[in-house]
PDB file of N, CA and C in Angstrom:
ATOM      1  N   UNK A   1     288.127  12.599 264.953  1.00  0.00           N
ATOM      2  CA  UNK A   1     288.480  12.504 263.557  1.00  0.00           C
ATOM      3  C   UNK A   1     287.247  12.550 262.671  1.00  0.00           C
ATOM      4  N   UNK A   2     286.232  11.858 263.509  1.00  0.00           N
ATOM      5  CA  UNK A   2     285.203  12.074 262.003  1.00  0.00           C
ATOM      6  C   UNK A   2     284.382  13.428 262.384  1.00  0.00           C
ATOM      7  N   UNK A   3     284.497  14.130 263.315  1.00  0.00           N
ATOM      8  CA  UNK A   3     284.028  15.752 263.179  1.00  0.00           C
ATOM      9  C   UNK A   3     284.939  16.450 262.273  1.00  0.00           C
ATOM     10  N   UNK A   4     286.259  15.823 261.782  1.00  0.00           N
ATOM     11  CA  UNK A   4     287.023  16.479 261.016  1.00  0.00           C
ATOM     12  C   UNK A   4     286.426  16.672 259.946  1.00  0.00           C
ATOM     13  N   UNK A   5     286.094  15.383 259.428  1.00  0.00           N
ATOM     14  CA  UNK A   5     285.776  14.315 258.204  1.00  0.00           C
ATOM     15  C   UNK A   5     284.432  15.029 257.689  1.00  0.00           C
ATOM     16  N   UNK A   6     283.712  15.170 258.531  1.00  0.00           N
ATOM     17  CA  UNK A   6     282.177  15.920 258.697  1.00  0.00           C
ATOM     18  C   UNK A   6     282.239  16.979 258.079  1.00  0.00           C
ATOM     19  N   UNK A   7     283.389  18.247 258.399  1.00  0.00           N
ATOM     20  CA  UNK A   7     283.442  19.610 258.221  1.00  0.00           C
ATOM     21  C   UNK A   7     283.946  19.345 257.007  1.00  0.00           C
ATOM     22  N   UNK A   8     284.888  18.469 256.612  1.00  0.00           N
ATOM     23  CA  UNK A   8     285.040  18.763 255.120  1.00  0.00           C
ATOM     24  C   UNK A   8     284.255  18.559 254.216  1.00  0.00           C
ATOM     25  N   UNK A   9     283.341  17.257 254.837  1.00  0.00           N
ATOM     26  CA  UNK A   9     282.388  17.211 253.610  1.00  0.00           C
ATOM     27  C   UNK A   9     281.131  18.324 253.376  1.00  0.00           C
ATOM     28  N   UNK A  10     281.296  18.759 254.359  1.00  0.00           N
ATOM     29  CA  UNK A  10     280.025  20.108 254.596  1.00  0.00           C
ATOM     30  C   UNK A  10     280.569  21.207 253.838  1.00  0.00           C
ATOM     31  N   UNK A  11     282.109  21.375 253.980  1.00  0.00           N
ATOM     32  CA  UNK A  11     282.174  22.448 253.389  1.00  0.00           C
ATOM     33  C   UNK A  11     282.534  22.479 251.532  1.00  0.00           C
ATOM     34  N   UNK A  12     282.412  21.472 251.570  1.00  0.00           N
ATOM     35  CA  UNK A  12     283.072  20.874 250.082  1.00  0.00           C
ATOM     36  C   UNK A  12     281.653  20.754 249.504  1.00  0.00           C
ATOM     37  N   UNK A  13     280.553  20.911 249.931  1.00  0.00           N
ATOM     38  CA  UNK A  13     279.527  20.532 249.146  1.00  0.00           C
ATOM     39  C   UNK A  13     278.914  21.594 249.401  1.00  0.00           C
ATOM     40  N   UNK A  14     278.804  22.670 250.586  1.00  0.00           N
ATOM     41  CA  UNK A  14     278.742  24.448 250.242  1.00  0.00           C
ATOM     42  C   UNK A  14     279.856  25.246 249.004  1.00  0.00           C
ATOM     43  N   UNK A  15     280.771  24.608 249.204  1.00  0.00           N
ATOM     44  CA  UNK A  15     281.577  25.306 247.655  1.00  0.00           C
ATOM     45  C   UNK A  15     280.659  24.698 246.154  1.00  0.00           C
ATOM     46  N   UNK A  16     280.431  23.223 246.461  1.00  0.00           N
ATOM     47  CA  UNK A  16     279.885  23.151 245.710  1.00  0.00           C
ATOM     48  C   UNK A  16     278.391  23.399 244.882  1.00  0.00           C
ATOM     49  N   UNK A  17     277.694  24.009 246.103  1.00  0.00           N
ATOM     50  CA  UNK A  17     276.736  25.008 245.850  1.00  0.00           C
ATOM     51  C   UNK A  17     276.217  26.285 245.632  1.00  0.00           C
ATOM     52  N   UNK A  18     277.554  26.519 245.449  1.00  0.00           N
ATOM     53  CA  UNK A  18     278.022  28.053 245.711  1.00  0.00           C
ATOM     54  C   UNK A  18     277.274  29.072 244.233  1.00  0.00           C
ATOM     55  N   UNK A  19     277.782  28.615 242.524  1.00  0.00           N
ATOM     56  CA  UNK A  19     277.251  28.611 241.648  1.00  0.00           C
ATOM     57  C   UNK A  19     276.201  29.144 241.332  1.00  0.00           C
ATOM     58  N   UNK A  20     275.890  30.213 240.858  1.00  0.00           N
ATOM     59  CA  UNK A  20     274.636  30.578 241.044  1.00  0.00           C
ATOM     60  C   UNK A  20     274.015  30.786 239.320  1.00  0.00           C
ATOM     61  N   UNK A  21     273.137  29.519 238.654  1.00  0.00           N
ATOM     62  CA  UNK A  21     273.230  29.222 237.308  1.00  0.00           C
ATOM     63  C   UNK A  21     271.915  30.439 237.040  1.00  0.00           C
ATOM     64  N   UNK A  22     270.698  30.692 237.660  1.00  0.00           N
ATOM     65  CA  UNK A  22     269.940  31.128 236.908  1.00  0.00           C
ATOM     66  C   UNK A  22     269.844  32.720 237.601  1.00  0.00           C
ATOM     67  N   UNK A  23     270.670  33.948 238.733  1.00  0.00           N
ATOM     68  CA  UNK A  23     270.751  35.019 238.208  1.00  0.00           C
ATOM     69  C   UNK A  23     271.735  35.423 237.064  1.00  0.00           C
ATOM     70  N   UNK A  24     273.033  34.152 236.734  1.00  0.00           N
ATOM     71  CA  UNK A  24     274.109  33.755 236.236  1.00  0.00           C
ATOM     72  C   UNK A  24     273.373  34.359 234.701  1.00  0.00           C
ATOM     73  N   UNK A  25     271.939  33.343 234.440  1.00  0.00           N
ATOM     74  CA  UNK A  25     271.890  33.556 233.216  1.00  0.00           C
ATOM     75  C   UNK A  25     270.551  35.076 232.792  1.00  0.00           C
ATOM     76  N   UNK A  26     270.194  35.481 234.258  1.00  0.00           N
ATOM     77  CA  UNK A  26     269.475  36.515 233.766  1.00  0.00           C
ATOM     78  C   UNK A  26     270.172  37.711 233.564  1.00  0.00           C
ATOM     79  N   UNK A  27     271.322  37.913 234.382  1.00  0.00           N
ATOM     80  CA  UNK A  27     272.296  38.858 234.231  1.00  0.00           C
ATOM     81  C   UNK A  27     272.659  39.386 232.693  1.00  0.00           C
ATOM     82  N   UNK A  28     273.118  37.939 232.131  1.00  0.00           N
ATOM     83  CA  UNK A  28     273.705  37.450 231.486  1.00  0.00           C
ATOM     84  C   UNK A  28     272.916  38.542 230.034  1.00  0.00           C
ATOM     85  N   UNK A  29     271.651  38.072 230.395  1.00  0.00           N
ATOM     86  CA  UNK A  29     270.359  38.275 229.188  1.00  0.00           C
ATOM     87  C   UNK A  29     270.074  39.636 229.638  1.00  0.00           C
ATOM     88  N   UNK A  30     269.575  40.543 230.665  1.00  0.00           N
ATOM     89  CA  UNK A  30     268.831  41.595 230.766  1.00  0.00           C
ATOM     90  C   UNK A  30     270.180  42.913 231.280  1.00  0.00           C
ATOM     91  N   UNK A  31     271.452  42.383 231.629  1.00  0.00           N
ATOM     92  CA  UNK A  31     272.406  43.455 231.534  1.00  0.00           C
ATOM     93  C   UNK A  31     273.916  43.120 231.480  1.00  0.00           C
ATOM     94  N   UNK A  32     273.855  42.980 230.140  1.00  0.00           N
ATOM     95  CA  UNK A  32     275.046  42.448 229.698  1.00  0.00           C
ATOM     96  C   UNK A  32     276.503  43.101 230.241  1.00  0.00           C
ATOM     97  N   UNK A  33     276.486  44.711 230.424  1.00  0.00           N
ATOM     98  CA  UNK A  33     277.292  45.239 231.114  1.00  0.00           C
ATOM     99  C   UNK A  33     277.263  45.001 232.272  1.00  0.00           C
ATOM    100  N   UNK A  34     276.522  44.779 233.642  1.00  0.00           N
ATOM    101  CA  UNK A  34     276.833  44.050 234.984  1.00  0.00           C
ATOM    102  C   UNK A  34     277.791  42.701 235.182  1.00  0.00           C
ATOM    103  N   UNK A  35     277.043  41.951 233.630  1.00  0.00           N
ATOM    104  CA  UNK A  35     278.028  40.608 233.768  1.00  0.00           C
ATOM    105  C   UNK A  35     278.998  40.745 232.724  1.00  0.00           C
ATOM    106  N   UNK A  36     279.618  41.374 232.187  1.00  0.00           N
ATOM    107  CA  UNK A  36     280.276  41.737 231.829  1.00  0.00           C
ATOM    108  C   UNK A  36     281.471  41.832 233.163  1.00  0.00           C
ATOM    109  N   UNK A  37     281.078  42.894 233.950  1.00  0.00           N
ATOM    110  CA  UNK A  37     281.877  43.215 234.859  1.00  0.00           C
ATOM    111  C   UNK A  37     282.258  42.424 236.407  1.00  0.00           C
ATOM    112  N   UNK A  38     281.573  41.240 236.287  1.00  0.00           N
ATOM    113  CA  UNK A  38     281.094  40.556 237.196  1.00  0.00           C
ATOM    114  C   UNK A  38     281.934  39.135 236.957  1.00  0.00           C
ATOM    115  N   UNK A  39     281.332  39.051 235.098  1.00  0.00           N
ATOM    116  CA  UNK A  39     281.583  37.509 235.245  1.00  0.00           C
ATOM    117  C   UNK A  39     282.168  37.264 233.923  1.00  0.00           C
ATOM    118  N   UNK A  40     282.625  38.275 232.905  1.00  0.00           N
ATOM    119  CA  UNK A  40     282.911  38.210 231.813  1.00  0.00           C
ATOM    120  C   UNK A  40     284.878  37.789 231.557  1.00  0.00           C
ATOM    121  N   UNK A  41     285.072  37.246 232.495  1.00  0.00           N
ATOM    122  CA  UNK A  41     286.759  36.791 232.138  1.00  0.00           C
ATOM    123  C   UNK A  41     286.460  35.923 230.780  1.00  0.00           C
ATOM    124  N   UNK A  42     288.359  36.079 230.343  1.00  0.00           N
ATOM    125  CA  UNK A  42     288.198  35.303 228.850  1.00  0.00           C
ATOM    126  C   UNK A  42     288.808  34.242 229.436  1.00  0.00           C
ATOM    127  N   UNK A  43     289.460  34.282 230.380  1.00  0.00           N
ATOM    128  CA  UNK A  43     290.973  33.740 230.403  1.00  0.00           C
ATOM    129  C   UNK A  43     290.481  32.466 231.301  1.00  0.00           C
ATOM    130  N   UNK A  44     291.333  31.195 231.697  1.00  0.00           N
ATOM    131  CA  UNK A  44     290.932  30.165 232.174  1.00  0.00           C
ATOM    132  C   UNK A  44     290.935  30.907 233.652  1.00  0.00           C
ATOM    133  N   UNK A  45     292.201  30.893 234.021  1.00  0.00           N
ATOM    134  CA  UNK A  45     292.604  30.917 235.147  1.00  0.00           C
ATOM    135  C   UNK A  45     291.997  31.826 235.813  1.00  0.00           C
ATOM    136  N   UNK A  46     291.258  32.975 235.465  1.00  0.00           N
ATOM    137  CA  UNK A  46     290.003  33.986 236.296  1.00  0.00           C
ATOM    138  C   UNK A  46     288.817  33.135 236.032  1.00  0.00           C
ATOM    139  N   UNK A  47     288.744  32.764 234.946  1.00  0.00           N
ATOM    140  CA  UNK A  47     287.201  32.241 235.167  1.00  0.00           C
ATOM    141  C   UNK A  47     286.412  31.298 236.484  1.00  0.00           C
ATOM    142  N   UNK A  48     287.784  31.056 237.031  1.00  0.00           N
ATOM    143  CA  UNK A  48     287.008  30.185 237.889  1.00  0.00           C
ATOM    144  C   UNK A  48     286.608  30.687 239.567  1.00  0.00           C
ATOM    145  N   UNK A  49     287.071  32.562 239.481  1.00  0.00           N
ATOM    146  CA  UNK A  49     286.694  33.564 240.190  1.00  0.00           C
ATOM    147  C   UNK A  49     285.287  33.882 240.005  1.00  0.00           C
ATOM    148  N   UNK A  50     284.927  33.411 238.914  1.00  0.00           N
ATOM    149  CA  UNK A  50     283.711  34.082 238.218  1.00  0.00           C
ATOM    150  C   UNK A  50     282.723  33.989 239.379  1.00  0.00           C
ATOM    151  N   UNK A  51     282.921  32.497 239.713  1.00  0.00           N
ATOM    152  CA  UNK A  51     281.316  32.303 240.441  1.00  0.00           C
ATOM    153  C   UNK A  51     281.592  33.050 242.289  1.00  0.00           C
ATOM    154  N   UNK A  52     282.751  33.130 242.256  1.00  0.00           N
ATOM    155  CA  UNK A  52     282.885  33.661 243.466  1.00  0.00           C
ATOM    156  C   UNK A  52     282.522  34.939 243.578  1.00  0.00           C
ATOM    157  N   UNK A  53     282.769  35.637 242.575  1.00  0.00           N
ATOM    158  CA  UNK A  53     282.743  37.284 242.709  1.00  0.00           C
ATOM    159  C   UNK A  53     281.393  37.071 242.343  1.00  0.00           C
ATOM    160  N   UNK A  54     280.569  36.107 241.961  1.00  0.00           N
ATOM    161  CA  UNK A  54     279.164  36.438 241.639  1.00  0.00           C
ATOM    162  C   UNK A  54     278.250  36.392 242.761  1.00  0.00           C
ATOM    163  N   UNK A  55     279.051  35.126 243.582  1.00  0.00           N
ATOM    164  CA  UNK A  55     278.260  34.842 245.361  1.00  0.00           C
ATOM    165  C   UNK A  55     278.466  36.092 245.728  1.00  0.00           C
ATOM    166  N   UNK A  56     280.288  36.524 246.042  1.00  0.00           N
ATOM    167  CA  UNK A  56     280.106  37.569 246.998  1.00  0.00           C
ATOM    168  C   UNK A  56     278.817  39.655 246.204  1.00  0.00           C
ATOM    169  N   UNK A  57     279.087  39.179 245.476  1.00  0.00           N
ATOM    170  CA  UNK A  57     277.941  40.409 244.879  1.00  0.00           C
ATOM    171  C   UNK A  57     276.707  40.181 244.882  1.00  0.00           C
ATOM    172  N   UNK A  58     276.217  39.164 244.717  1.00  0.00           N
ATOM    173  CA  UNK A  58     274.917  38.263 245.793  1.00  0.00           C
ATOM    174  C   UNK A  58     274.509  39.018 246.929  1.00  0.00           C
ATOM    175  N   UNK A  59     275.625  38.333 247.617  1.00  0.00           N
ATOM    176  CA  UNK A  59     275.687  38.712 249.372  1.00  0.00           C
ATOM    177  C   UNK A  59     276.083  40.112 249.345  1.00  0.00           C
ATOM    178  N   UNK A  60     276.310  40.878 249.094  1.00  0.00           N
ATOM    179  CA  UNK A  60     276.062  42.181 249.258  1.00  0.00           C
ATOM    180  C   UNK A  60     275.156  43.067 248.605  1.00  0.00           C
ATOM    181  N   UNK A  61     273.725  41.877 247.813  1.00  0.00           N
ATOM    182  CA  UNK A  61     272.846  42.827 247.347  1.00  0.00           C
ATOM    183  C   UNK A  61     273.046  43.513 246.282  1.00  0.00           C
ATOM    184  N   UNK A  62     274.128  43.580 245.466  1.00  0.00           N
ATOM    185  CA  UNK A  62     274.183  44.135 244.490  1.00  0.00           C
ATOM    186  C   UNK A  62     273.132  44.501 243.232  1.00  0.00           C
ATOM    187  N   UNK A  63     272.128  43.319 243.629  1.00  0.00           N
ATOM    188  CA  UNK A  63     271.209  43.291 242.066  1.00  0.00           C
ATOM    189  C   UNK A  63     270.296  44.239 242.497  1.00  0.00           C
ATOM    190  N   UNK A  64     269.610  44.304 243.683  1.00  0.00           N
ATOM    191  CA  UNK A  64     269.168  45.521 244.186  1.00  0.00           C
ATOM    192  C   UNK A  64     269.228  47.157 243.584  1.00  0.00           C
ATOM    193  N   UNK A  65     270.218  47.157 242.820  1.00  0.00           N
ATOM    194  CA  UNK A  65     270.731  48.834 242.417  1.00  0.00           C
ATOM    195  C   UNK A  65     269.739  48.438 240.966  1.00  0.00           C
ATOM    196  N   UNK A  66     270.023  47.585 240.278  1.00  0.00           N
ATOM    197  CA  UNK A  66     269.196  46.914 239.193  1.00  0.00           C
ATOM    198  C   UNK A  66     267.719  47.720 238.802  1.00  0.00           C
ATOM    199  N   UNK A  67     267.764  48.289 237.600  1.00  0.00           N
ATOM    200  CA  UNK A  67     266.603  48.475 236.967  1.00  0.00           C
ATOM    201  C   UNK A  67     265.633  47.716 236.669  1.00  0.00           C
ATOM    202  N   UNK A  68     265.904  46.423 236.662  1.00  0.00           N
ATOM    203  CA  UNK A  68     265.550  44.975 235.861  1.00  0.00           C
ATOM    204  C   UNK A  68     264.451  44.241 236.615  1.00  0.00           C
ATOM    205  N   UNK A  69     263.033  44.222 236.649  1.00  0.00           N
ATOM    206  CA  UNK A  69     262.642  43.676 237.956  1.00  0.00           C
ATOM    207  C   UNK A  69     262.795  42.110 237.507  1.00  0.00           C
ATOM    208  N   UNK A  70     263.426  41.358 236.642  1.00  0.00           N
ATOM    209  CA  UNK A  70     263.784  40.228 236.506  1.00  0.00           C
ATOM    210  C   UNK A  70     265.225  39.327 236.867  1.00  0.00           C
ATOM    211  N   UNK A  71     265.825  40.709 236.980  1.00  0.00           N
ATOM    212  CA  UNK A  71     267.148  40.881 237.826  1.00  0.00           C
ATOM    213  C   UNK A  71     266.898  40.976 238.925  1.00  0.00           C
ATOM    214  N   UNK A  72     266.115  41.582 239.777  1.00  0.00           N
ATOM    215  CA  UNK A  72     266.255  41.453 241.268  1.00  0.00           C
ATOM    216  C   UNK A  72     264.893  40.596 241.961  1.00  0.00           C
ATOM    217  N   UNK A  73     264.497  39.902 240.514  1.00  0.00           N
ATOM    218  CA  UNK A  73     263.613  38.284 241.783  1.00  0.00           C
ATOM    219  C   UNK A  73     264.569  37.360 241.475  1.00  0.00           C
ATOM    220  N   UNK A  74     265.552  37.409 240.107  1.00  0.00           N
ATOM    221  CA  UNK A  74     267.079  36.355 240.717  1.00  0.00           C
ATOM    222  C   UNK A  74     267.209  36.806 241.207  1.00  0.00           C
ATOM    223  N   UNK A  75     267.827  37.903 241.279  1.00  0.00           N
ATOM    224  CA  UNK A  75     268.814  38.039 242.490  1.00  0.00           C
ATOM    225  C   UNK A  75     268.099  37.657 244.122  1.00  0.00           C
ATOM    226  N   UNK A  76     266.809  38.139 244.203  1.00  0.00           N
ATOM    227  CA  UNK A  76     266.114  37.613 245.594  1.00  0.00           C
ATOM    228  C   UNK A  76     266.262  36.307 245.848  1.00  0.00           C
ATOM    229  N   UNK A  77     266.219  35.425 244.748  1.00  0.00           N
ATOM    230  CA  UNK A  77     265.853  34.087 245.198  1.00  0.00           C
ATOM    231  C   UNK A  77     267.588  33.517 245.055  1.00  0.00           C
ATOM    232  N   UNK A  78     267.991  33.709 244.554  1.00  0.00           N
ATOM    233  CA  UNK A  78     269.991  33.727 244.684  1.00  0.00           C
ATOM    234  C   UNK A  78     270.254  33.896 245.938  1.00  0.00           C
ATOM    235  N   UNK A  79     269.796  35.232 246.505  1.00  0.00           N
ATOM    236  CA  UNK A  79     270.015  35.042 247.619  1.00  0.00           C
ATOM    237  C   UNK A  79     269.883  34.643 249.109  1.00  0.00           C
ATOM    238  N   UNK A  80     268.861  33.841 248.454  1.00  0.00           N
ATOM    239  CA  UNK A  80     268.419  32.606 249.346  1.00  0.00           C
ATOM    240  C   UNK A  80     269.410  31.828 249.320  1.00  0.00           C
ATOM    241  N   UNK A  81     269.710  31.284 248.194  1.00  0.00           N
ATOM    242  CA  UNK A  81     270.564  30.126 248.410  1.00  0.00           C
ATOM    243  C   UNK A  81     272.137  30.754 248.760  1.00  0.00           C
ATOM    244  N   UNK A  82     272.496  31.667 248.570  1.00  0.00           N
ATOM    245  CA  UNK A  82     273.747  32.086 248.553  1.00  0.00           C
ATOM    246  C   UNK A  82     274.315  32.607 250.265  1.00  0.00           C
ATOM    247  N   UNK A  83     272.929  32.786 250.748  1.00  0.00           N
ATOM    248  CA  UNK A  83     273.277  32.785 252.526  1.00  0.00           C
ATOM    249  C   UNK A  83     272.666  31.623 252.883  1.00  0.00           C
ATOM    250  N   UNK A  84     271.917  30.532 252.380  1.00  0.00           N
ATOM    251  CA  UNK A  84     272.198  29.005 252.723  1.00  0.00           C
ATOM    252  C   UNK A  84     273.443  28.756 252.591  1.00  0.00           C
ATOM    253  N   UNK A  85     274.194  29.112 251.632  1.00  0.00           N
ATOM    254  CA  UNK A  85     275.602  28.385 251.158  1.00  0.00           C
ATOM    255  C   UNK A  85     276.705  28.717 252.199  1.00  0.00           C
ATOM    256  N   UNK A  86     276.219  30.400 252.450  1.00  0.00           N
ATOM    257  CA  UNK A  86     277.610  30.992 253.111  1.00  0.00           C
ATOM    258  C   UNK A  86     277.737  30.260 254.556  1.00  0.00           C
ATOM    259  N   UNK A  87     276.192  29.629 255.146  1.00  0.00           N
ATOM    260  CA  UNK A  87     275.784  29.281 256.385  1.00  0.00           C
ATOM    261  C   UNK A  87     276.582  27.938 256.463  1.00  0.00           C
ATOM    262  N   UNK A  88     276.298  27.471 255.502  1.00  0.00           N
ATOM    263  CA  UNK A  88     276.763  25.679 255.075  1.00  0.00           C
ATOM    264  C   UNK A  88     278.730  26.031 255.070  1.00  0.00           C
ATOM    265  N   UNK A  89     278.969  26.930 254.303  1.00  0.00           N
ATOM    266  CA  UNK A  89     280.537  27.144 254.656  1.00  0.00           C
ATOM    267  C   UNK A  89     281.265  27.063 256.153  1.00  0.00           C
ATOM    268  N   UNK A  90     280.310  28.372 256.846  1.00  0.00           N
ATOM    269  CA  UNK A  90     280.750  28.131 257.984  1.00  0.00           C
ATOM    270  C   UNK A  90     280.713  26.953 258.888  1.00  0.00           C
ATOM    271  N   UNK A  91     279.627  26.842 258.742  1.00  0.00           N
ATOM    272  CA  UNK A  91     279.707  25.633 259.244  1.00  0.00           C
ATOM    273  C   UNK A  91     280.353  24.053 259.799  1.00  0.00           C
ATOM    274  N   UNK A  92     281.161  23.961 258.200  1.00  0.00           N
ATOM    275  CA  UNK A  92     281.856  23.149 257.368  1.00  0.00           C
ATOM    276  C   UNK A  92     283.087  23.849 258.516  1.00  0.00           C
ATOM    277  N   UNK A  93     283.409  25.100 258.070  1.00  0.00           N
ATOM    278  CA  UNK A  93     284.894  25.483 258.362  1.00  0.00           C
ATOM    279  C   UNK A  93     284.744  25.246 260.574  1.00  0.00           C
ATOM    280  N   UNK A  94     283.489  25.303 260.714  1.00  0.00           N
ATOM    281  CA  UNK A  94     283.976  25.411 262.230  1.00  0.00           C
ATOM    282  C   UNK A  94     283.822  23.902 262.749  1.00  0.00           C
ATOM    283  N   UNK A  95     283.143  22.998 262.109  1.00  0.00           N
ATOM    284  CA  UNK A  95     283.493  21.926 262.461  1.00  0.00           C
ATOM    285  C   UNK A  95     284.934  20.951 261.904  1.00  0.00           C
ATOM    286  N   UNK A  96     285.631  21.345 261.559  1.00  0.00           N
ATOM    287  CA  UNK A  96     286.658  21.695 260.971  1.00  0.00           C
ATOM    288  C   UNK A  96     287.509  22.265 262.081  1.00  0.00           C
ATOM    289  N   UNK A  97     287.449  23.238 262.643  1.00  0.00           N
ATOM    290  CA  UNK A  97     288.500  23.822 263.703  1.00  0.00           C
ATOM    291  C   UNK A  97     288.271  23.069 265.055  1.00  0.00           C
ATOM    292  N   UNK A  98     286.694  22.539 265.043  1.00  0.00           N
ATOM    293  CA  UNK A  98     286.450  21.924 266.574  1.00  0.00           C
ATOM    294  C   UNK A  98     287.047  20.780 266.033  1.00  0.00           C
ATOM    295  N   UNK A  99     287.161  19.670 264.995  1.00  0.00           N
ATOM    296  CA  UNK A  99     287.804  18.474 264.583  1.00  0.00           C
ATOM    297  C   UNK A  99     289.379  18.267 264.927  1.00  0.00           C
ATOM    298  N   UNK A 100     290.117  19.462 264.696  1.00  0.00           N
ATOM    299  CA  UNK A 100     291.186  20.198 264.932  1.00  0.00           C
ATOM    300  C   UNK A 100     291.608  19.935 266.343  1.00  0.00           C
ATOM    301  N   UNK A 101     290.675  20.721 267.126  1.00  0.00           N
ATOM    302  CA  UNK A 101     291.066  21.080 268.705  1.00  0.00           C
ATOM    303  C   UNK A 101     290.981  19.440 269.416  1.00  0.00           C
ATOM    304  N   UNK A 102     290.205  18.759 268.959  1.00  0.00           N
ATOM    305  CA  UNK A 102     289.577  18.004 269.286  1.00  0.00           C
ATOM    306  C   UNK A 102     290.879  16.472 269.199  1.00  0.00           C
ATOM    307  N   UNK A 103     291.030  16.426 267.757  1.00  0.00           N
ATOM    308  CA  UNK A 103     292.312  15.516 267.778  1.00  0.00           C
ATOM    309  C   UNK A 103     293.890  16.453 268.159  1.00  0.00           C
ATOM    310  N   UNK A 104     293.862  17.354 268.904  1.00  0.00           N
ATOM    311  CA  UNK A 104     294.965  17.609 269.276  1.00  0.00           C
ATOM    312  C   UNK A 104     294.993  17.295 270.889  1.00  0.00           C
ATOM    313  N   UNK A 105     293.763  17.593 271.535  1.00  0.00           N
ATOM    314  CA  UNK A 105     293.497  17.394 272.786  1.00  0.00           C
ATOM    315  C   UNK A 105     293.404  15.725 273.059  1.00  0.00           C
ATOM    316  N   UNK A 106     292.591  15.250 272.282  1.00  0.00           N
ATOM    317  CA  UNK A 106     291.987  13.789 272.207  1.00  0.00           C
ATOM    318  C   UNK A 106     292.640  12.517 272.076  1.00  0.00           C
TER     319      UNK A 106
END
């Protein structure tokens, strides 16, 4: 039970690191059309996609295509933390499935 207990808190505090505030705000400043398209919802209920679609475009390098060389040292150093985070997810989620196996067997 507490490998359960473990994985949730691991993974609850990788979501909660997930956020990514300062390519968030260079985007924001040096290409308003990227975040625009990225992160520009009006509406409540997308906005809170925002930061997700911003990790997963992170993790696939996106800022890379970027003219901006202030855009892609956030984005470099984003994506440091953003494959710390994804690492910390899994993590979370597989101790979580062994917590699982574990009180079903146990």
């Amino acid at each position: 039970m507490s490998v359960l207990s473990l994985g949730f808190v691991v993974l609850f505090i990788g979501i909660a690191f997930m956020g990514l505030p300062e390519l968030n705000r260079t985007l924001k400043q040096h290409d308003r059309q990227q975040w625009d398209s990225l992160l520009g919802s009006q509406g409540r209920f997308m906005a809170s996609f925002d930061r997700l679609t911003l990790f997963f475009w992170t993790l696939g390098r996106g800022f890379e295509i970027s003219d901006n060389i202030d855009i892609q040292y956030a984005g470099h150093q984003a994506f440091k933390q953003a494959t710390r985070v994804k690492y910390t997810i899994l993590l979370g989620t597989s101790l979580i499935i062994i917590g699982f196996i574990i009180s079903l067997f146990g």
